[in-house]
Protein backbone atom coordinates (compact mmCIF):
# COMPACT_ATOMS: atom_id res chain seq x y z
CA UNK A 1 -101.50 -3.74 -61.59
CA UNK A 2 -98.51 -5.78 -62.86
CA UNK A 3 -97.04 -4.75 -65.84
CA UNK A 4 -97.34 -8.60 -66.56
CA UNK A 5 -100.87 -8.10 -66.55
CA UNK A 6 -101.77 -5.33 -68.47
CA UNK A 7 -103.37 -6.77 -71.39
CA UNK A 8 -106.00 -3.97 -72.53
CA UNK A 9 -105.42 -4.33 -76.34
CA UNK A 10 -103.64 -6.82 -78.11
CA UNK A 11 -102.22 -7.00 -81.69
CA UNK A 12 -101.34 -9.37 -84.19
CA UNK A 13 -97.16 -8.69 -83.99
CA UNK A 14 -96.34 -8.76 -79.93
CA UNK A 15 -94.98 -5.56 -79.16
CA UNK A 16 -94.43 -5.89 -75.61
CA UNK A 17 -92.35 -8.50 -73.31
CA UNK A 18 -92.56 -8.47 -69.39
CA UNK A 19 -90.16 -10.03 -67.46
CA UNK A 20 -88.72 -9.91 -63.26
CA UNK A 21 -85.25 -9.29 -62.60
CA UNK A 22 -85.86 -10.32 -58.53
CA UNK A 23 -88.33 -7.82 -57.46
CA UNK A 24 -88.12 -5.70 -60.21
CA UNK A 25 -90.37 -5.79 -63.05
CA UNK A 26 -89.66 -4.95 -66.56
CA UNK A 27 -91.49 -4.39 -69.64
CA UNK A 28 -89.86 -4.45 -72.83
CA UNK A 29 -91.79 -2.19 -75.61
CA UNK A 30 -91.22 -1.83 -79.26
CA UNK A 31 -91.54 1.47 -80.35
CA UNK A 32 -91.30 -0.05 -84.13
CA UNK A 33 -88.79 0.21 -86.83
CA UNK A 34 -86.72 2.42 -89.08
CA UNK A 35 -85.03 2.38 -92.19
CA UNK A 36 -80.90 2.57 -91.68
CA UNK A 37 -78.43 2.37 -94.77
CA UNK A 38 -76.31 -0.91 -93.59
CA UNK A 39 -73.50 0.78 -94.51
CA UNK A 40 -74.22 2.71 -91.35
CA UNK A 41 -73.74 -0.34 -89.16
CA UNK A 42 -69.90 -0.68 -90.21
CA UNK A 43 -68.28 2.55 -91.38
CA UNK A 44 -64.74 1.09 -91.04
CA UNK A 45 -65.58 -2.34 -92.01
CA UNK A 46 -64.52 -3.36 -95.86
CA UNK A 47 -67.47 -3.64 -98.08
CA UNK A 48 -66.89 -6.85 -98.68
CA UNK A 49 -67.25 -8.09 -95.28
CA UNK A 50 -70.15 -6.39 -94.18
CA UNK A 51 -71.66 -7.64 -97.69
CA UNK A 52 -70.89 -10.81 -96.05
CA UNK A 53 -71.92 -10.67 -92.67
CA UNK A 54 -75.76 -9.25 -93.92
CA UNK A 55 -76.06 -12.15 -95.94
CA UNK A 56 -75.25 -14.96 -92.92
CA UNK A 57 -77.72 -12.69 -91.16
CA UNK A 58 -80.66 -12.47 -93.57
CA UNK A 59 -80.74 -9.20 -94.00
CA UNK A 60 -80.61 -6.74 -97.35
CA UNK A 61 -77.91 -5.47 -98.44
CA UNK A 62 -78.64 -1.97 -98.73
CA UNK A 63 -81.24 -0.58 -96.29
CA UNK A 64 -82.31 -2.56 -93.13
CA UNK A 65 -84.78 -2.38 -90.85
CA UNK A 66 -83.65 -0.86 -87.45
CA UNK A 67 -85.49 -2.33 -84.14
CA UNK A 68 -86.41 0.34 -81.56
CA UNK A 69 -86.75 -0.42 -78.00
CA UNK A 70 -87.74 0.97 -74.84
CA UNK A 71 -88.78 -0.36 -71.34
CA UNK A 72 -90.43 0.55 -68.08
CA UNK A 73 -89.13 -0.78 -65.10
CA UNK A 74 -91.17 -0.77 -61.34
CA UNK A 75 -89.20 -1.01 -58.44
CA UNK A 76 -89.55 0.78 -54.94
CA UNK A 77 -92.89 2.40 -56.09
CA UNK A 78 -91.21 4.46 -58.94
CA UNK A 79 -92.13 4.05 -62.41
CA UNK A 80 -89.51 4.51 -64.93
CA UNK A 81 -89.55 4.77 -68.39
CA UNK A 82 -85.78 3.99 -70.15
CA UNK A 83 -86.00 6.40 -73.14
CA UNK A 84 -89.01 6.76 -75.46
CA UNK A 85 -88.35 6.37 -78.94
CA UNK A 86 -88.46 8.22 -82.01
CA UNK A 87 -91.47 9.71 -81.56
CA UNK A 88 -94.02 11.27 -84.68
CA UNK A 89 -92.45 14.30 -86.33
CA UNK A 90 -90.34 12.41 -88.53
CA UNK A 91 -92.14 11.53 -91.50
CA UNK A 92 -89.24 9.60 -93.20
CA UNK A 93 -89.91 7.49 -90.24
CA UNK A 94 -93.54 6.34 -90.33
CA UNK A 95 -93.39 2.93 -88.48
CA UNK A 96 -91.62 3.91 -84.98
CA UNK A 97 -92.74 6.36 -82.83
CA UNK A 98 -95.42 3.97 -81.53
CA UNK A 99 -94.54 4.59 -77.53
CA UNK A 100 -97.85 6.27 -76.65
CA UNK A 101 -100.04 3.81 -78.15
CA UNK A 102 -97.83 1.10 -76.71
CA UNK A 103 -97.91 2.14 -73.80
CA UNK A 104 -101.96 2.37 -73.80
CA UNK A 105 -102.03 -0.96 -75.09
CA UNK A 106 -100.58 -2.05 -71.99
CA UNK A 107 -102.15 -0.29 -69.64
CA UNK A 108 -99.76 1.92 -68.65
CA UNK A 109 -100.97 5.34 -67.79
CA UNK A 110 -98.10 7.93 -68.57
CA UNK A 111 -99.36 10.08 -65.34
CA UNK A 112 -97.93 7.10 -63.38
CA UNK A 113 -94.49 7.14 -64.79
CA UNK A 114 -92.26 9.02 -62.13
CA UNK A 115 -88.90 8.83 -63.32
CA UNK A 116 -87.41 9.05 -66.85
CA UNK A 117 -83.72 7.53 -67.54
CA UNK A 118 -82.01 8.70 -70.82
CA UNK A 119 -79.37 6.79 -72.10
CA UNK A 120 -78.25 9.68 -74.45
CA UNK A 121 -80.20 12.48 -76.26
CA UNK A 122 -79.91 11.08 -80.21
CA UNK A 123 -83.77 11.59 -81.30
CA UNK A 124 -84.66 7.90 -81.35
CA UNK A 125 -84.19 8.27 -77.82
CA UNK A 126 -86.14 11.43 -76.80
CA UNK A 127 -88.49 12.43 -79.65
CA UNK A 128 -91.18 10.06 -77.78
CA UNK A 129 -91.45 12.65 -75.28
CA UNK A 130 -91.73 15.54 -77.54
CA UNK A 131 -94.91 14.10 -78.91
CA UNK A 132 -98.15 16.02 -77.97
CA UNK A 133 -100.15 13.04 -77.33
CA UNK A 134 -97.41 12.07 -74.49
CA UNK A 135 -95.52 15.16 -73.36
CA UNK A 136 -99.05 16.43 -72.06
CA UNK A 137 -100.22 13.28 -69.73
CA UNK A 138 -96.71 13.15 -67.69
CA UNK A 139 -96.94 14.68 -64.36
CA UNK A 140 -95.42 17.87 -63.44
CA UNK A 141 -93.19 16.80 -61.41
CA UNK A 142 -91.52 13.77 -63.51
CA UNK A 143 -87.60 13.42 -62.97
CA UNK A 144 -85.53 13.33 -66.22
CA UNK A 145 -82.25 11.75 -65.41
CA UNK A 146 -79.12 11.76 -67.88
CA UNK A 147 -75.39 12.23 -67.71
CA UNK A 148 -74.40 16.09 -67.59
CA UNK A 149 -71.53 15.48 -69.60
CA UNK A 150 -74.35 14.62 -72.38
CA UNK A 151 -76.36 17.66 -71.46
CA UNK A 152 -73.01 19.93 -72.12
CA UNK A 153 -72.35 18.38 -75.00
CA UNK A 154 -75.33 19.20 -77.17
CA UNK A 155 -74.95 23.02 -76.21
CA UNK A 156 -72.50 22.23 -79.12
CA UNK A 157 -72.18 18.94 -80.48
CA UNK A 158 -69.28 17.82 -82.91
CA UNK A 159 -70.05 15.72 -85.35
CA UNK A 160 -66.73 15.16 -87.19
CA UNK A 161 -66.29 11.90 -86.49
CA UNK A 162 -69.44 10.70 -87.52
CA UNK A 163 -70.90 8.81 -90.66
CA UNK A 164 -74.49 10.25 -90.70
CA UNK A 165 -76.54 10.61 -94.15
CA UNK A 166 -77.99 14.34 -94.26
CA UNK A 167 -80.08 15.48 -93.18
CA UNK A 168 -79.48 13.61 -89.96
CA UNK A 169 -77.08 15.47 -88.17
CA UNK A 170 -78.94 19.04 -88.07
CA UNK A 171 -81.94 17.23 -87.26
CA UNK A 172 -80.12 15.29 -84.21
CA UNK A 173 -79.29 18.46 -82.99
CA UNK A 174 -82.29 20.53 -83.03
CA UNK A 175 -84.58 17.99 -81.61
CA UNK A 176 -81.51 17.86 -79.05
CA UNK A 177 -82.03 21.57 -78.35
CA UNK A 178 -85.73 21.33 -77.80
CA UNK A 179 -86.22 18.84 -75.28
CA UNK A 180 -83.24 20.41 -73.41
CA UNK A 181 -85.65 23.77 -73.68
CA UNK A 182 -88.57 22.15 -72.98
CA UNK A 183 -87.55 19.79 -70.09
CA UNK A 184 -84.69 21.55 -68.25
CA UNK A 185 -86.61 22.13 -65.67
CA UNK A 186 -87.41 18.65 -64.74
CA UNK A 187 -83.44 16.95 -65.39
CA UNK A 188 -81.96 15.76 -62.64
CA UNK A 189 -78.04 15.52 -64.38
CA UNK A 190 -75.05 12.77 -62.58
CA UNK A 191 -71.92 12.84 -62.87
CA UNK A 192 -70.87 9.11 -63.02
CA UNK A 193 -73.48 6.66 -61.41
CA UNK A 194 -77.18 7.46 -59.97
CA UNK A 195 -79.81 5.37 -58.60
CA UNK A 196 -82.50 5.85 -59.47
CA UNK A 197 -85.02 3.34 -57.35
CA UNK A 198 -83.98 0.46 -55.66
CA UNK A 199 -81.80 -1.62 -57.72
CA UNK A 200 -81.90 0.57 -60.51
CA UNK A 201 -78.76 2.14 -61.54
CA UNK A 202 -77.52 4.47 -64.12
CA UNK A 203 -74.16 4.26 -65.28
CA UNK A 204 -72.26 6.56 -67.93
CA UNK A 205 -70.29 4.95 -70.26
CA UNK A 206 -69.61 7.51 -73.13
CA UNK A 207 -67.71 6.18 -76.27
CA UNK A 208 -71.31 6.64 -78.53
CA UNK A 209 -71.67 10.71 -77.28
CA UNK A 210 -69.89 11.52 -74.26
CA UNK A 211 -72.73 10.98 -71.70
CA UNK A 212 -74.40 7.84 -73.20
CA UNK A 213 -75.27 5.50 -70.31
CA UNK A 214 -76.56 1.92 -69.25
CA UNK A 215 -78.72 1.01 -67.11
CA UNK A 216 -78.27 -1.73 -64.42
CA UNK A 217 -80.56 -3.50 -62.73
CA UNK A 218 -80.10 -6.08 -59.78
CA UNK A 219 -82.38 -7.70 -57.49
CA UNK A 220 -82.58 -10.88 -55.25
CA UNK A 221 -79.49 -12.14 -57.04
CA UNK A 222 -80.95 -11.45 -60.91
CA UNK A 223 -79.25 -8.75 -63.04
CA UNK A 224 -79.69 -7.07 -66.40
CA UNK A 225 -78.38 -4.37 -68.38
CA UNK A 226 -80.40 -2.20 -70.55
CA UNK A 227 -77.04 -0.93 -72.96
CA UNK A 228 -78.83 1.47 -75.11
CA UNK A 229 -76.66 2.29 -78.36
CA UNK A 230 -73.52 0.36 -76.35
CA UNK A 231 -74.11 -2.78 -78.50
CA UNK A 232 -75.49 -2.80 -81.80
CA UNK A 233 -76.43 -6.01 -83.85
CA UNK A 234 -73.03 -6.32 -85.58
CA UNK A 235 -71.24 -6.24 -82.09
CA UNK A 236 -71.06 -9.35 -81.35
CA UNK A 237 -69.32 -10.72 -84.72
CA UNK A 238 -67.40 -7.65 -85.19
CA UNK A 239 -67.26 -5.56 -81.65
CA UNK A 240 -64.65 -3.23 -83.28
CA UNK A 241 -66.95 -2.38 -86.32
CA UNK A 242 -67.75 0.99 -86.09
CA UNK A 243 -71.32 2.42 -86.20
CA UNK A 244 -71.89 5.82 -88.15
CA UNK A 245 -73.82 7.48 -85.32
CA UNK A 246 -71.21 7.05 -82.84
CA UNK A 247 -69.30 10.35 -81.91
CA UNK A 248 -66.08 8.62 -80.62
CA UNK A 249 -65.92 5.61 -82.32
CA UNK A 250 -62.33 4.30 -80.98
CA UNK A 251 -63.80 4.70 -77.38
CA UNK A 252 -67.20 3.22 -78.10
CA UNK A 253 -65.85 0.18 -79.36
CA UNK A 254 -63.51 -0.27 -75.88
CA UNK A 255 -67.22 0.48 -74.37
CA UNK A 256 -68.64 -2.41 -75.85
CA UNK A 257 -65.96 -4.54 -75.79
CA UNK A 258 -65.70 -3.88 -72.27
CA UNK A 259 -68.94 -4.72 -71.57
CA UNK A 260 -69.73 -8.12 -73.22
CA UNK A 261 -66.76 -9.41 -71.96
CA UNK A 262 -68.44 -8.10 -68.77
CA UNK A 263 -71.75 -9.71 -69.47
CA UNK A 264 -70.28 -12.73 -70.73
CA UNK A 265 -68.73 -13.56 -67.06
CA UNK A 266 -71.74 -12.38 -65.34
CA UNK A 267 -74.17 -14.69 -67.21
CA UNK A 268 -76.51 -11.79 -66.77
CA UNK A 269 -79.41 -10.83 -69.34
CA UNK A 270 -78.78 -7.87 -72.01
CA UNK A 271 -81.65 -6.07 -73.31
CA UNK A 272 -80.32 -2.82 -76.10
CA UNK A 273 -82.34 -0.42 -77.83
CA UNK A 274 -81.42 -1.74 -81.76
CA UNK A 275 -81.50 -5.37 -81.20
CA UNK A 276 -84.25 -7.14 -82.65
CA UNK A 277 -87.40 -7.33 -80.36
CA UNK A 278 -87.48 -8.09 -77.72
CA UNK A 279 -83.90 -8.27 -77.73
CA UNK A 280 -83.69 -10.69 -74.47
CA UNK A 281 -80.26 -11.73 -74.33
CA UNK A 282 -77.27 -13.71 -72.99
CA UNK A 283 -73.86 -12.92 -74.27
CA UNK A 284 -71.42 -15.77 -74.79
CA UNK A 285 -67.61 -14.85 -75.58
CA UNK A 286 -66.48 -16.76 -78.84
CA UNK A 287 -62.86 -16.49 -79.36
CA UNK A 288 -62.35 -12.96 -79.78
CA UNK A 289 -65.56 -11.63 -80.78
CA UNK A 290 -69.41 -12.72 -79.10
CA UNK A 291 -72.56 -14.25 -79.40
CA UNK A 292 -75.71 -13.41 -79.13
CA UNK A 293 -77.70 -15.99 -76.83
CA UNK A 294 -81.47 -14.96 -77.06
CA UNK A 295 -83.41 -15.88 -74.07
CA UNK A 296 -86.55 -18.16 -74.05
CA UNK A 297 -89.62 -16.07 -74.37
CA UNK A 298 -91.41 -17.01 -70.79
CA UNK A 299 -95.36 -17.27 -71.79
């Protein structure tokens, strides 16, 4: 079944976009929202201007709702599932984790997912497949791929150089610890670059933690980047605005600079994990910052 087609329960709020890049098919799924300080968004920005910048955006001026997206991608017969959320064990958090009912909703049987691509191992990222109601319907012999240099680092994380309201940190690493315990077994670690299926690449990065990756996708002449925590909504008005969770902040803001200027020449589509759903993108240079070109929602 195409993932175009699976349509076995629908809601009111779409929470799901399919799309082709060539041959490849994507699904774009919202795993819902959570509640950020702004202040978060721009650690090194002056008040005033971020003040400014979340009122041109509509948006409050103290806490903001954060968008949280994930996608499976078909291509050579894999399934793969590009991270999975927040997951339910946070209840400070209670309108993400929604991956497992998403993924019902659109038919997706987790059994058929083969391959898992992390981008990094923050708990908005993994905690989806911590759940119960998940973790036990994935087949035994799923692949978990992600960087080793972000395995190695949360052995011992550092977290001096982030801007993280408490608890956060302790709880980023625990939940870190677990799923390395619990899926160990199945991670299947690269140094620099891996494909993982035809036309599916994953590339490290670092800058946000030391092993956060991208994922590239090209087919038949079509190409788009899923950027993770790379680009953040901010980015593209301010690319050197630094974002609290980020763990090298100088380096993640060469990342992303880097990369819309990238994505900007390529013409290519951008999809990132905290862009507002379904986050669909073209990326247009604008004298030395960006835009942010939403695509046309294809009924």
């Amino acid at each position: 079944m195409s993932l175009a087609d699976s349509t076995r329960l629908d809601e009111l709020v779409p929470s799901r976009y399919a799309l082709k890049v060539g041959d490849i098919e994507v699904l774009v799924i919202s795993d819902g929202v959570l509640p950020i300080t702004a202040e978060t968004l721009a650690t090194n920005a002056d008040r005033a201007d971020l003040s400014a910048w979340l009122r041109e955006m509509f948006l409050p001026p103290e806490m903001i709702d954060w968008p949280l997206n994930v996608a499976v991608v078909r291509s050579g017969g894999r399934t793969i599932l590009i991270d999975s959320g927040l997951g339910t064990e946070f209840p400070g958090f209670p309108r993400a984790g929604q991956l497992a009912m998403r993924l019902d909703a659109a038919g997706i049987d987790p059994a058929s997912v083969t391959d898992v691509v992390l981008t990094h191992l923050h708990m908005d990222h993994i905690g989806g497949l911590l759940v119960d109601g998940l973790r036990g319907r994935l087949r035994q012999d799923l692949r978990v791929h992600l960087a080793s240099a972000e395995a190695e680092f949360w052995q011992a994380p550092d977290f001096s150089r982030t801007v993280m309201p408490e608890p956060i940190p302790e709880v980023l690493r625990t939940t870190a610890a677990r799923f390395l315990d619990v899926y160990r077994g199945q991670l299947r670690p690269f140094e620099t670059e891996h494909e993982v299926a035809p036309g599916v690449r994953i590339c490290r990065t670092g800058g946000h933690t030391p092993g956060h990756s991208i994922v590239r996708l090209e087919s038949g002449g079509d190409r788009l980047t899923f950027a993770g925590d790379a680009v953040f909504q901010p980015g593209f008005d301010n690319p050197d605005w630094y974002n609290g969770f980020e763990h090298d902040p100088e380096e993640s803001a060469r990342v992303r600079v880097r990369l819309l200027k990238e994505l900007a020449a390529s013409g290519e589509q951008l999809v990132a994990t905290h862009l507002p759903f379904p986050s669909v993108c073209h990326v247009a240079e604008a004298g030395n910052a960006f835009r942010f070109v939403p695509a046309v929602w294809d009924y």
